[in-house]
Protein backbone atom coordinates (compact mmCIF):
# COMPACT_ATOMS: atom_id res chain seq x y z
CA UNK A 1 -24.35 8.27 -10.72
CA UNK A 2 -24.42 4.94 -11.14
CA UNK A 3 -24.24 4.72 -14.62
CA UNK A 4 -21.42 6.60 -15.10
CA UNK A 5 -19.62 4.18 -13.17
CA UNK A 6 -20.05 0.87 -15.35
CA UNK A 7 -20.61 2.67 -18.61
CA UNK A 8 -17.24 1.98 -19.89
CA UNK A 9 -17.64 -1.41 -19.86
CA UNK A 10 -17.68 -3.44 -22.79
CA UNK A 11 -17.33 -7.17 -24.13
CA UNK A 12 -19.23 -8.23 -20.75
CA UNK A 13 -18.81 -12.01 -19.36
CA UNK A 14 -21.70 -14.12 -20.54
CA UNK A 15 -22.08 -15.19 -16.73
CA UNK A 16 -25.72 -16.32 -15.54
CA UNK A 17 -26.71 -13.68 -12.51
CA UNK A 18 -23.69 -11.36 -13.11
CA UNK A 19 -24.24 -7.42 -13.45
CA UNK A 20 -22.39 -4.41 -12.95
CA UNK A 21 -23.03 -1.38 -11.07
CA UNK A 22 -21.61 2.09 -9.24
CA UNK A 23 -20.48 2.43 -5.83
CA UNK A 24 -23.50 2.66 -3.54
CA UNK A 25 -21.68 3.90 -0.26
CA UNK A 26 -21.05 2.52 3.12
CA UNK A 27 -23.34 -0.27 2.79
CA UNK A 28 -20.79 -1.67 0.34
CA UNK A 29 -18.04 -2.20 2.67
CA UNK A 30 -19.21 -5.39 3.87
CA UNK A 31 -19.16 -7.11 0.40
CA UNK A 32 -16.31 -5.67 -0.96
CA UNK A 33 -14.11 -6.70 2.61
CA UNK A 34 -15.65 -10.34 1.81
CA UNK A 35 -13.83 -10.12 -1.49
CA UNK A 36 -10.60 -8.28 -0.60
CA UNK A 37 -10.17 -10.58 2.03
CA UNK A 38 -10.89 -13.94 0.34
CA UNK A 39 -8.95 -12.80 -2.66
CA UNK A 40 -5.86 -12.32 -0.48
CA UNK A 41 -6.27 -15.61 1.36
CA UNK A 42 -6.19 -17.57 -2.24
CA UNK A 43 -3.19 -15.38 -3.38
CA UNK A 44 -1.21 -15.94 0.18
CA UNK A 45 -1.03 -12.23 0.49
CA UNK A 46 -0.30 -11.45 4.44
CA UNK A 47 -3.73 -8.92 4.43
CA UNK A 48 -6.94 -8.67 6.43
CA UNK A 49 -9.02 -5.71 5.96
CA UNK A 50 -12.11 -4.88 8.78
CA UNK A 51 -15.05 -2.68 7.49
CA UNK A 52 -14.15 -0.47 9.93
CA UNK A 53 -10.85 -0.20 8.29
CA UNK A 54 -11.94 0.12 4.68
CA UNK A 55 -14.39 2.87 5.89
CA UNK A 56 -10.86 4.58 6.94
CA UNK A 57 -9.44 4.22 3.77
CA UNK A 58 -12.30 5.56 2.09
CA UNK A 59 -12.85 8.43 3.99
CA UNK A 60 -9.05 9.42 3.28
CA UNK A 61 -9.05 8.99 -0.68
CA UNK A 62 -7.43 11.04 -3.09
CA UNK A 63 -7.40 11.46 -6.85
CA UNK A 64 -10.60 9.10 -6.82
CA UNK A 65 -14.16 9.51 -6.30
CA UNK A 66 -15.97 6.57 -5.88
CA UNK A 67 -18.92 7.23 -7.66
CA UNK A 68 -17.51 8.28 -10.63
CA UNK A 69 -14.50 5.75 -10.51
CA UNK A 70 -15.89 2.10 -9.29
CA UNK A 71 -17.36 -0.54 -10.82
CA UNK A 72 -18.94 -3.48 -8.36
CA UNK A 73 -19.58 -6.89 -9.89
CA UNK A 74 -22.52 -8.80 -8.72
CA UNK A 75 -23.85 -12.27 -9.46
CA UNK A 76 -27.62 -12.96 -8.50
CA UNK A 77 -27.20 -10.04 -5.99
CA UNK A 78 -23.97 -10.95 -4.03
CA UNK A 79 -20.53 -8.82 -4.27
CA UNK A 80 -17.85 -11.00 -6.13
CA UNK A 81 -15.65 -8.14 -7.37
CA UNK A 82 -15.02 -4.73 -7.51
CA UNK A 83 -12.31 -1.67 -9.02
CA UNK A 84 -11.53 1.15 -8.88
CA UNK A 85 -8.97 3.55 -9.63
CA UNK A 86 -6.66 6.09 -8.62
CA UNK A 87 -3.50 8.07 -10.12
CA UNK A 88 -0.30 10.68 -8.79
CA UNK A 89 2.27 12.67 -10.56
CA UNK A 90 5.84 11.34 -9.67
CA UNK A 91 8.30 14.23 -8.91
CA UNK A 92 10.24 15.26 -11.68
CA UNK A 93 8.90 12.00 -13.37
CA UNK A 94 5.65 10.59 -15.01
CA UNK A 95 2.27 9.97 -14.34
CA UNK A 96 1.26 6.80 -12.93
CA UNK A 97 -2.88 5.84 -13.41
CA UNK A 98 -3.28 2.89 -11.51
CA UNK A 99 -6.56 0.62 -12.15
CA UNK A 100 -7.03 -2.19 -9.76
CA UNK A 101 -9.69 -4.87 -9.16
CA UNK A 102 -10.04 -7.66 -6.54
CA UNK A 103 -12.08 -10.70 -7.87
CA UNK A 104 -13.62 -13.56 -5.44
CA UNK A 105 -11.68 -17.14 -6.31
CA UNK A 106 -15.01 -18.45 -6.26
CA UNK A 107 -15.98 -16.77 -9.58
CA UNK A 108 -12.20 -16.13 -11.31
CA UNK A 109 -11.42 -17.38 -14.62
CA UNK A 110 -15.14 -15.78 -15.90
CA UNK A 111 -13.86 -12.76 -17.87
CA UNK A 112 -14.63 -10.45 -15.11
CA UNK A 113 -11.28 -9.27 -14.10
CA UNK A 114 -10.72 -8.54 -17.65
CA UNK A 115 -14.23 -6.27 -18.02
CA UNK A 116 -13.31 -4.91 -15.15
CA UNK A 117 -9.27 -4.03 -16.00
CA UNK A 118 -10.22 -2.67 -19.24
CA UNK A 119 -13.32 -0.31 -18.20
CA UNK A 120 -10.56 1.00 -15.41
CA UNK A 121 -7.76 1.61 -18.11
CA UNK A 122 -11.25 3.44 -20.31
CA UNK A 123 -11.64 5.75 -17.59
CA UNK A 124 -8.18 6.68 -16.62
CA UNK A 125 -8.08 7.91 -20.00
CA UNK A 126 -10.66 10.11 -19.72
CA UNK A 127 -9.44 11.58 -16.20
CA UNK A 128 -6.03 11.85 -17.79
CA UNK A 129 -7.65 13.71 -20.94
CA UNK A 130 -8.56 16.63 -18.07
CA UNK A 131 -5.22 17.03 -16.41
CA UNK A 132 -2.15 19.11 -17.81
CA UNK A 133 -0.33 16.48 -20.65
CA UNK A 134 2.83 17.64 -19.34
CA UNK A 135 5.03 14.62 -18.94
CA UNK A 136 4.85 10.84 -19.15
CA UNK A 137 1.70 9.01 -18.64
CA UNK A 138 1.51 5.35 -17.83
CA UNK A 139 -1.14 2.96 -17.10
CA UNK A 140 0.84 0.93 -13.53
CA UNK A 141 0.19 -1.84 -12.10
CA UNK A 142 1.26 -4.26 -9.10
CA UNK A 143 0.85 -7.72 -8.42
CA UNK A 144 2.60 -10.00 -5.81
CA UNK A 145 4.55 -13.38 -7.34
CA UNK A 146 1.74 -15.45 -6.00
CA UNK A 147 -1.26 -13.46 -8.03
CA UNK A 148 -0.70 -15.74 -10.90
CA UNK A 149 -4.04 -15.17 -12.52
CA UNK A 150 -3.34 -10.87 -12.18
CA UNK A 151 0.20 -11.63 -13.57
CA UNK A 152 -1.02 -13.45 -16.24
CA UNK A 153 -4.06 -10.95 -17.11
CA UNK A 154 -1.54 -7.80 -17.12
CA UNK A 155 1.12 -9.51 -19.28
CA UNK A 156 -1.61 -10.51 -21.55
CA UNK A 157 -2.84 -6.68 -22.22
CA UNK A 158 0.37 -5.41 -22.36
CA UNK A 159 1.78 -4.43 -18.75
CA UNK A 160 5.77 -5.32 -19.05
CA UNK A 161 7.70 -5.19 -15.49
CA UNK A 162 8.98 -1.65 -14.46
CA UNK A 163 10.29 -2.00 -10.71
CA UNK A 164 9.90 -4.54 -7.98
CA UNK A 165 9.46 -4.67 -4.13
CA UNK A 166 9.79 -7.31 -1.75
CA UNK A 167 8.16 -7.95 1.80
CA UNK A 168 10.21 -8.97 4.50
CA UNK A 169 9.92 -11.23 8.14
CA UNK A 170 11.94 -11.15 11.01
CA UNK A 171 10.62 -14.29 12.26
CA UNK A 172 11.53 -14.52 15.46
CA UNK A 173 12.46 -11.44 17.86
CA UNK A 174 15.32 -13.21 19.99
CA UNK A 175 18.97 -12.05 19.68
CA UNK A 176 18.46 -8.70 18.90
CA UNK A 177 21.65 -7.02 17.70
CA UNK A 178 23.56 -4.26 19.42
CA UNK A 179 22.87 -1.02 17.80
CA UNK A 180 23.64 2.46 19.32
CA UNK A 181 22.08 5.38 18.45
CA UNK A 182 24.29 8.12 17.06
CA UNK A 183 25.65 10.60 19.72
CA UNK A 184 23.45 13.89 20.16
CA UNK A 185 20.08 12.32 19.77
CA UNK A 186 17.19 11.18 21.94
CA UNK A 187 14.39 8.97 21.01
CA UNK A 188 10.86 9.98 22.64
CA UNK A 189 7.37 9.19 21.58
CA UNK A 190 5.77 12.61 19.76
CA UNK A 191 3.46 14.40 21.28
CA UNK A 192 -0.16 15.76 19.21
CA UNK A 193 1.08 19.02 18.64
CA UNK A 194 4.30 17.34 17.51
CA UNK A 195 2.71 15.12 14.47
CA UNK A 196 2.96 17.95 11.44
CA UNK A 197 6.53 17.57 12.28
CA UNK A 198 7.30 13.66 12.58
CA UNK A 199 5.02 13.78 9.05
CA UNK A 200 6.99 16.53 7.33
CA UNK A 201 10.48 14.64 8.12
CA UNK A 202 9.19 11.60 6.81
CA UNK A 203 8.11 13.18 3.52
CA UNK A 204 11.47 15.39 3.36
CA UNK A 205 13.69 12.11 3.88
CA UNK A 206 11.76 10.13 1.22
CA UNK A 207 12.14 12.58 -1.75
CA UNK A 208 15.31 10.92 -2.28
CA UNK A 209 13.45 7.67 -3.15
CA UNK A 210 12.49 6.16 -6.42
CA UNK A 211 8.99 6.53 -7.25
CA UNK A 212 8.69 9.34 -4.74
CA UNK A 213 5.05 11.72 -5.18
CA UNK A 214 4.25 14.25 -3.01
CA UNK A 215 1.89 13.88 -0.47
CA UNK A 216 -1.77 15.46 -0.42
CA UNK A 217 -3.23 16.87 2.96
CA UNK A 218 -5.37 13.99 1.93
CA UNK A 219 -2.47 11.51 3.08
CA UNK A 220 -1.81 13.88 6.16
CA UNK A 221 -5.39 13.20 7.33
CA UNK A 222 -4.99 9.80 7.08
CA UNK A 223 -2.07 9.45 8.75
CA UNK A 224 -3.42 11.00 11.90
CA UNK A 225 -6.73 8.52 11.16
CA UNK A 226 -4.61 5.77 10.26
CA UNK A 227 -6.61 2.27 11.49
CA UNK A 228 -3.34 0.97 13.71
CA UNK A 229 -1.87 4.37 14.48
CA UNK A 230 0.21 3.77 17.79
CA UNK A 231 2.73 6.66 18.91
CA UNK A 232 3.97 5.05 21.81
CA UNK A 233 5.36 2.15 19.04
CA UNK A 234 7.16 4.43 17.01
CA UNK A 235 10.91 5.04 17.51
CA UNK A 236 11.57 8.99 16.96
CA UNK A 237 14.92 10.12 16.98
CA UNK A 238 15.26 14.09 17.77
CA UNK A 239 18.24 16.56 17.53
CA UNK A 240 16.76 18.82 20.01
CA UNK A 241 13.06 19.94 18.41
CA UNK A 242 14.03 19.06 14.90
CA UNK A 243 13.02 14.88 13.55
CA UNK A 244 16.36 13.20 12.49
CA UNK A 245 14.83 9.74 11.19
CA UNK A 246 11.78 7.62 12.63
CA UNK A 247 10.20 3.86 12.26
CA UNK A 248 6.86 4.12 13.04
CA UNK A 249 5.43 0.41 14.11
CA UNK A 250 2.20 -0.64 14.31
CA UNK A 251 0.00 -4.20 14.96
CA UNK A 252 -2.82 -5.33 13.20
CA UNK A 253 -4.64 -7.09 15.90
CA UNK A 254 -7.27 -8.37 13.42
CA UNK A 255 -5.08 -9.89 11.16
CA UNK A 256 -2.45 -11.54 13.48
CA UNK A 257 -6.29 -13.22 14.81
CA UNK A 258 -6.95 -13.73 11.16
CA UNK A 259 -3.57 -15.31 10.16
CA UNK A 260 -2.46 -17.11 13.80
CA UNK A 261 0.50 -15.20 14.21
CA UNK A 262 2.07 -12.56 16.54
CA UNK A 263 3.35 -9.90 14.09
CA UNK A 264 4.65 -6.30 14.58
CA UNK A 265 5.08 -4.21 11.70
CA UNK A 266 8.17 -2.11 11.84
CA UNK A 267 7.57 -0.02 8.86
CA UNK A 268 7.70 4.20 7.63
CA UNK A 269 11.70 4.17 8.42
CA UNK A 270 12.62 7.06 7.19
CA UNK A 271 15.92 9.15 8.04
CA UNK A 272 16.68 13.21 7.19
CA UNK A 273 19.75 13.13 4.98
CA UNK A 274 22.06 15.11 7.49
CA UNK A 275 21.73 12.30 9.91
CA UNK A 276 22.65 9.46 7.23
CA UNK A 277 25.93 7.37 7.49
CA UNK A 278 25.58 6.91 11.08
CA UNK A 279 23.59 3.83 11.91
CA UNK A 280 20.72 6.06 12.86
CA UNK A 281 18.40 4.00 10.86
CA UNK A 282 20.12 0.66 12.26
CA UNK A 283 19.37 1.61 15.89
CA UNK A 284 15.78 2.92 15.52
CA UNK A 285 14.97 -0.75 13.46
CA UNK A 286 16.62 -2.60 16.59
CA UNK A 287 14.79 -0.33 18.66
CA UNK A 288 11.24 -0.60 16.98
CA UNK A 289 11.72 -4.93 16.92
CA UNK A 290 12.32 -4.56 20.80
CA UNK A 291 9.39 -2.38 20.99
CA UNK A 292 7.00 -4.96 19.04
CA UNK A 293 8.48 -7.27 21.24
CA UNK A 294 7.26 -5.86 24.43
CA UNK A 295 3.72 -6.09 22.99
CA UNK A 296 3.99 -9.71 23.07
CA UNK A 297 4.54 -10.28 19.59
CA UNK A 298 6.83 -12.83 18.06
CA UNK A 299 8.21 -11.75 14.61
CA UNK A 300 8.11 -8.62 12.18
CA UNK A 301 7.47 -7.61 9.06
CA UNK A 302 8.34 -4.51 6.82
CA UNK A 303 8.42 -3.74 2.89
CA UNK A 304 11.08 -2.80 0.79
CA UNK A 305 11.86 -1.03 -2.33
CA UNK A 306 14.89 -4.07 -3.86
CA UNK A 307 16.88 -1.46 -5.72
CA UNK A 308 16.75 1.14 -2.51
CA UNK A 309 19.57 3.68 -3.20
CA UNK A 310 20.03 3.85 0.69
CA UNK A 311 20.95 0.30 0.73
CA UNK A 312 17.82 -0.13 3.12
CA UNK A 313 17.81 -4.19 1.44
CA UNK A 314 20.76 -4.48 3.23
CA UNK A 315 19.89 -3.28 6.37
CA UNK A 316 17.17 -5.22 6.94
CA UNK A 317 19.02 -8.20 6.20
CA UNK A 318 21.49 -7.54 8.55
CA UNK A 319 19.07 -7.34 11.21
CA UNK A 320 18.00 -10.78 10.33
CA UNK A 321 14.42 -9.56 8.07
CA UNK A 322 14.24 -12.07 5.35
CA UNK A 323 12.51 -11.72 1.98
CA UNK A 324 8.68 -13.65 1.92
CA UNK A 325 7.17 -12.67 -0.92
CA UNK A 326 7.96 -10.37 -4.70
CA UNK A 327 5.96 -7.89 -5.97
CA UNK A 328 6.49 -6.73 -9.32
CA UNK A 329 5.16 -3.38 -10.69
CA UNK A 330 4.50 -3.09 -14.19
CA UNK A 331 3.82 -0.18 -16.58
CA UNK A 332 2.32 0.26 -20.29
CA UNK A 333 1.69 3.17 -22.57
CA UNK A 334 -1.46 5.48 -21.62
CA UNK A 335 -2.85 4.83 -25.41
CA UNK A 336 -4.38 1.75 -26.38
């Protein structure tokens, strides 16, 4: 089990202590949150991961299996990286297989990101070789403007920019604007039995969007296990019993300790195409920053798509959300 996991590896880092091995279950969490979480802090990435979350996230996974498709990096026993990987079929577009690999700043610059990005890229190959070769393939990648060393690695094997993204702050929550919401409609919190439905809208209105996969009952599951999942956050907007659009906020109590700040995420906004052009989406945002608000938090955040065809950039700006950070995807051939 094990072995299958490193034995794409080649060209290995002449590091005293270092060695490679498979995923060995839960009892890995701990290690690899150590490294996710120190990697973000030297890359100014707004993320802190629990092992209670990661065990979420693990549980939920699709299109990977960790024992065939990790690789854990060790140096005289002690976690200091680990990758795995993961792919989906765009709708009506290509593949994307996605290898990705967090590295501890305490040992970068060693040649073990680069073992480790090249066994990934190995074994996408091979899952790809079992799957129907019926459009595009494409290795993908994404990076934030501050990973210098993962920017550097990917343009140096051949990863050239495909899309980018941007995450946003609201950093205050005074002086909310005015925004009505569209005759006909109610917002109320979902009840359980309602949840298939909020989902289902979501995934209906975001078809439209660039990049757009469908979702697995994999992703359904993990939506109703989701770490932060909140209800009476989100902003629903109904037209009797059917969703019209949604923002469905959440707060990361462990990482607003972690980072020493008050944040609400306002994030998911999503709205059915019949009930576009009417500042549904405007008044569930202002909404959804008043509801963060009453939690006693101080700003908010969200993530964007930059070349949104909705025009979502510009909506957020509007409501005074402010761009933080770049992240730049990036895409080569399948074939070495």
């Amino acid at each position: 089990m094990c072995g299958m996991a490193w034995r794409l590896l080649t060209d290995l880092p002449d590091v005293t202590g270092l060695s490679f091995r498979g995923f060995g279950g839960p009892d890995d969490f701990p290690g690899m949150v150590e490294v996710l979480n120190a990697a973000c802090a030297a890359d100014e990435i707004d993320r802190f991961e629990t092992v209670d979350q990661m065990e979420r996230n693990y549980r939920h996974l699709d299109h990977c299996d960790p024992e065939t498709d990790m690789v854990l990096a060790e140096i005289d026993g002690r976690v200091v990286a680990y990758a795995r990987v993961t792919w989906w079929d765009e709708a009506g577009g290509p593949r994307r297989l996605m290898p990705f690999c967090f590295v501890h700043p305490d040992v970068r610059g060693k040649g073990i990101g680069s073992a480790m990005l090249a066994h990934n890229e190995a074994r996408l190959r091979e899952i790809d070789a079992g799957l129907p070769q019926d459009r595009e393939r494409t290795l993908f990648v994404i990076h934030a403007q501050t990973e210098t060393a993962a920017e550097a690695l990917y343009t140096a094997t051949g990863y050239v920019p495909n899309d980018y993204q941007a995450d946003m702050v609201r950093p205050d929550l005074e002086d909310l604007p005015d925004a009505p919401l569209p005759d006909g409609l109610e917002v109320r919190t979902p009840g359980d039995g309602e949840m298939r439905k909020v989902w289902e809208a979501a995934v209906e209105a975001f078809r439209d969007h660039v990049g757009f996969s469908e979702p697995t009952e994999a992703d359904f599951e993990y939506f109703l296990d989701s770490p932060h999942r909140d209800p009476s956050l989100w902003r629903v907007a109904w037209d009797g019993d059917e969703v019209a659009g949604q923002v469905r906020s959440f707060i990361n109590p462990a990482e607003n300790e972690e980072m020493r700040h008050k944040r609400g995420y306002t994030e998911d906004i999503s709205v059915r195409r019949p009930y576009r052009r009417r500042g549904l989406a405007r008044a569930l945002l202002v909404q959804s920053l008043q509801a963060v608000k009453d939690r006693g938090m101080e700003e908010a955040a969200l993530g964007v798509h930059t070349g949104n065809t909705d025009r979502a950039f510009d909506l957020y700006e509007s409501v005074g959300f402010r761009v933080v950070r770049l992240w730049t995807s990036r895409v080569k051939p399948l074939e070495p």
